[in-house]
C-alpha atoms as a PDB file:
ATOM      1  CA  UNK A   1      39.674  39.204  35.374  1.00  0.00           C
ATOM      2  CA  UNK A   2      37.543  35.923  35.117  1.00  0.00           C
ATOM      3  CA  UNK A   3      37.842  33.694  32.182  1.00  0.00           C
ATOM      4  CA  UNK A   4      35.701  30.663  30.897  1.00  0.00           C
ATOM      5  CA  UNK A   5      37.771  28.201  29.326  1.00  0.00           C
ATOM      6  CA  UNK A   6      36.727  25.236  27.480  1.00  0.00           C
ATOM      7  CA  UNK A   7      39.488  22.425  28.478  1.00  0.00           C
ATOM      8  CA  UNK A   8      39.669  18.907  29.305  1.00  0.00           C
ATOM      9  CA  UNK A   9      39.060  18.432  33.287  1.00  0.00           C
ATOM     10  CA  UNK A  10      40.745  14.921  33.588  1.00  0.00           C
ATOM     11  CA  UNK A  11      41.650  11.873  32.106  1.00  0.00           C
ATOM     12  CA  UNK A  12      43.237   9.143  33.827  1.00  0.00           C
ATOM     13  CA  UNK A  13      42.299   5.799  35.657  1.00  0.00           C
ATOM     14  CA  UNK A  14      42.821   6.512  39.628  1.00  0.00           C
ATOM     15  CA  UNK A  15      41.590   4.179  42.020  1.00  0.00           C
ATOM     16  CA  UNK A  16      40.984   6.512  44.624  1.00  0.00           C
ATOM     17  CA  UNK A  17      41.387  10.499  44.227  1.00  0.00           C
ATOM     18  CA  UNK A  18      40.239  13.914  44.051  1.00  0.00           C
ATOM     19  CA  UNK A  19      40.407  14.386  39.850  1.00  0.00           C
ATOM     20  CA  UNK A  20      38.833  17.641  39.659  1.00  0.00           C
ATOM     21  CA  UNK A  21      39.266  20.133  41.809  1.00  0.00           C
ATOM     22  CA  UNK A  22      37.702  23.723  41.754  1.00  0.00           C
ATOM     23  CA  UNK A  23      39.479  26.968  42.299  1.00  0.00           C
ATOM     24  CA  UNK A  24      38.915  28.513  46.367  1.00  0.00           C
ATOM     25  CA  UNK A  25      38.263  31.414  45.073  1.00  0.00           C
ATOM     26  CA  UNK A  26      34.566  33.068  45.669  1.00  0.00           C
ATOM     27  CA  UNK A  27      32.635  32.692  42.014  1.00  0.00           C
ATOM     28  CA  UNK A  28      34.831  29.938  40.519  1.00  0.00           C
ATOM     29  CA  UNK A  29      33.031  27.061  39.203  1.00  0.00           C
ATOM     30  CA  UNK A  30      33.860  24.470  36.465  1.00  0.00           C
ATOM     31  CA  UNK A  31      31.235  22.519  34.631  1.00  0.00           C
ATOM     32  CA  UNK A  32      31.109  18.906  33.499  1.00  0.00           C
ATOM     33  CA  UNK A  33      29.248  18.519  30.374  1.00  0.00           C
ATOM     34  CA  UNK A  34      30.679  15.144  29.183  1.00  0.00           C
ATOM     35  CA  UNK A  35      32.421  12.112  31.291  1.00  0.00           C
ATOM     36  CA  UNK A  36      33.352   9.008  29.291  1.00  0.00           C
ATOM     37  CA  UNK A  37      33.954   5.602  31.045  1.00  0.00           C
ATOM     38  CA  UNK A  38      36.524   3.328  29.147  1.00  0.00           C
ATOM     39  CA  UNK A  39      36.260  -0.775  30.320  1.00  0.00           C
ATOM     40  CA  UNK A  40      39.922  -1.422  28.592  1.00  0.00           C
ATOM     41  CA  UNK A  41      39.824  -5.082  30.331  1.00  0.00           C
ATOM     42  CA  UNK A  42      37.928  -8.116  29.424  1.00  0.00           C
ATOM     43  CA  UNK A  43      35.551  -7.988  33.194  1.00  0.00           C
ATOM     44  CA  UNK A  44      33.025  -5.569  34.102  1.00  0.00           C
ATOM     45  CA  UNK A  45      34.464  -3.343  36.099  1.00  0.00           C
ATOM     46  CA  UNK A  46      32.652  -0.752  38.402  1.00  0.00           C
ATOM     47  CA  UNK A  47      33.321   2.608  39.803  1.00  0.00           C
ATOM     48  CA  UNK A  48      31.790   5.103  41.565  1.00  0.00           C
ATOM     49  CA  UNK A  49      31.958   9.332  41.286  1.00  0.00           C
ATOM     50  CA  UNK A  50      31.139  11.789  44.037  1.00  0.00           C
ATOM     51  CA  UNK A  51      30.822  15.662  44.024  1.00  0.00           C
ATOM     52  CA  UNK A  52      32.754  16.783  47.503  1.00  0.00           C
ATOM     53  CA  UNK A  53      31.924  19.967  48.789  1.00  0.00           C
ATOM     54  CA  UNK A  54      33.145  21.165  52.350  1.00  0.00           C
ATOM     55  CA  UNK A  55      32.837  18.713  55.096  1.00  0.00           C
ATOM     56  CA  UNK A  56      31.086  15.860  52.488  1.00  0.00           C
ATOM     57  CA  UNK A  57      32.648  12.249  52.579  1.00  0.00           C
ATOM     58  CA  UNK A  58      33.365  10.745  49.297  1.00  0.00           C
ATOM     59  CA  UNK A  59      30.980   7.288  50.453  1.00  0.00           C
ATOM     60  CA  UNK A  60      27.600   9.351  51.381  1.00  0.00           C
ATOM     61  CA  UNK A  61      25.429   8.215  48.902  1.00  0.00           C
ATOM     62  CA  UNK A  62      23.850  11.660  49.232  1.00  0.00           C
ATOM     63  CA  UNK A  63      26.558  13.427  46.707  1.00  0.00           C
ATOM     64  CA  UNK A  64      27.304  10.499  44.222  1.00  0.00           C
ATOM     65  CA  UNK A  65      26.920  10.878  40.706  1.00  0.00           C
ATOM     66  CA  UNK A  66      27.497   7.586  39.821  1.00  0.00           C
ATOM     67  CA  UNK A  67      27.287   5.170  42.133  1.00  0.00           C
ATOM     68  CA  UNK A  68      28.743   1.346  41.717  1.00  0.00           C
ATOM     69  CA  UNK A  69      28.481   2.103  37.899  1.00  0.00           C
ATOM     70  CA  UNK A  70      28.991  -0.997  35.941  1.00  0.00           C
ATOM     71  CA  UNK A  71      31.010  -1.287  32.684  1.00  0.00           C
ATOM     72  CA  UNK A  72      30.866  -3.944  30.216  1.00  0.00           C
ATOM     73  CA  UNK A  73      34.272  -5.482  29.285  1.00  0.00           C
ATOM     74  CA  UNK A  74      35.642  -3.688  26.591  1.00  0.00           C
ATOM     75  CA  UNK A  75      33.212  -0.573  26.565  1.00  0.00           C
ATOM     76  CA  UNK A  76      32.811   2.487  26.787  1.00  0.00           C
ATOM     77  CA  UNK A  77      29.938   4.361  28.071  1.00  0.00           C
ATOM     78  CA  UNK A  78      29.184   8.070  27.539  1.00  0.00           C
ATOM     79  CA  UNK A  79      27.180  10.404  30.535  1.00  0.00           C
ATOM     80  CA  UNK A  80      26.341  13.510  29.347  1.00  0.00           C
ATOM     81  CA  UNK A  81      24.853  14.744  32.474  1.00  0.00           C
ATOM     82  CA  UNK A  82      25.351  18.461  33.382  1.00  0.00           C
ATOM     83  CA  UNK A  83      27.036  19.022  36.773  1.00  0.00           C
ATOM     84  CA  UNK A  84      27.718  22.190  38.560  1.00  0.00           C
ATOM     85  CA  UNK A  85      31.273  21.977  40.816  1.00  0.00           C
ATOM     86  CA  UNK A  86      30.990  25.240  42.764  1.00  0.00           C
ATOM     87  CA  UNK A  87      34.366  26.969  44.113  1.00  0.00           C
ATOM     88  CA  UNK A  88      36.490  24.443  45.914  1.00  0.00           C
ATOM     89  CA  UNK A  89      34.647  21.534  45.839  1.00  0.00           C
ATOM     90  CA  UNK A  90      36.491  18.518  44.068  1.00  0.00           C
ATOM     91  CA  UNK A  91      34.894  15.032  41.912  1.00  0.00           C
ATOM     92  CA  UNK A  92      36.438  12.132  43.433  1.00  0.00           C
ATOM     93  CA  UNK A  93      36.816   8.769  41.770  1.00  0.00           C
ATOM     94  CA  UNK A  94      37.192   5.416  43.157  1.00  0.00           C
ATOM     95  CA  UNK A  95      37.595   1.935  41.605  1.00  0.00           C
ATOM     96  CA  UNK A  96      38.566  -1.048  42.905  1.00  0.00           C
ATOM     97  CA  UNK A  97      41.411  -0.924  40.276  1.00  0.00           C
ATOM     98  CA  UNK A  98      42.170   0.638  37.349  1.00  0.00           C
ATOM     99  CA  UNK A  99      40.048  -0.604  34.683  1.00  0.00           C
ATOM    100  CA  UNK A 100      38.244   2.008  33.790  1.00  0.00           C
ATOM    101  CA  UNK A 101      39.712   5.223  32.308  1.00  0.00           C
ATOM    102  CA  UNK A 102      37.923   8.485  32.896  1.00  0.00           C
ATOM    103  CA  UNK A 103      37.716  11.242  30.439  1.00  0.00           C
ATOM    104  CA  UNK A 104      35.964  14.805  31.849  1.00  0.00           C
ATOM    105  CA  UNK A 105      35.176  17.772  29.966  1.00  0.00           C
ATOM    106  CA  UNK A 106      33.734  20.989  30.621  1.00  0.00           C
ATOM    107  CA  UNK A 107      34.171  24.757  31.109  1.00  0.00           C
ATOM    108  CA  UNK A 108      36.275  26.374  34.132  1.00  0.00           C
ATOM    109  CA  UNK A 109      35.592  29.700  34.853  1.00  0.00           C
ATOM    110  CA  UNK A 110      38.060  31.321  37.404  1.00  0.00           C
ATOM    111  CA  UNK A 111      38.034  34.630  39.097  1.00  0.00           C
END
């Protein structure tokens, strides 16, 4: 039985990592309706997010969501972009350091 469930798909500050990843199963999917970007330092700071599907490297420019995305010191920035992670594909993060603190949320649906 499938279910949709309304949760919290990350929060952390990674420099480098896989933060979501989707179920292998054929029909899963989650959803990312809201990513906040928390600058907890006092220098811009910069990160970048990719969508990875099968055989996709996290630095092609042709599956970034945000790319060399700038935060203020001290700020935080909402994106409230919809974005579709189809069954097991991941959303990697990558900063040169931890600055910035990523919050994800969505829907999962898993079969």
């Amino acid at each position: 039985m499938a279910n949709l469930t309304p949760k919290l798909l990350y929060l952390g500050a990674d420099t480098a990592a896989n933060v979501v990843t989707v179920s292998s199963n054929t029909g899963s999917y989650s959803i990312i309706k809201n990513m906040n970007l928390c600058n907890f330092t006092t220098s811009a700071a910069t990160c970048n997010v990719h969508l990875l599907v099968s055989g996709v490297s996290a630095a092609a420019n042709n599956n970034a969501i945000l790319k060399s995305f700038t935060v203020a010191p001290n700020e935080t920035v909402a994106y409230n972009g919809i974005v579709v992670l189809p069954a097991n594909s991941k959303l990697y993060l990558s900063q040169a350091n931890a600055s910035i603190t990523l919050s994800i949320s969505g829907v999962e649906y898993a079969t």
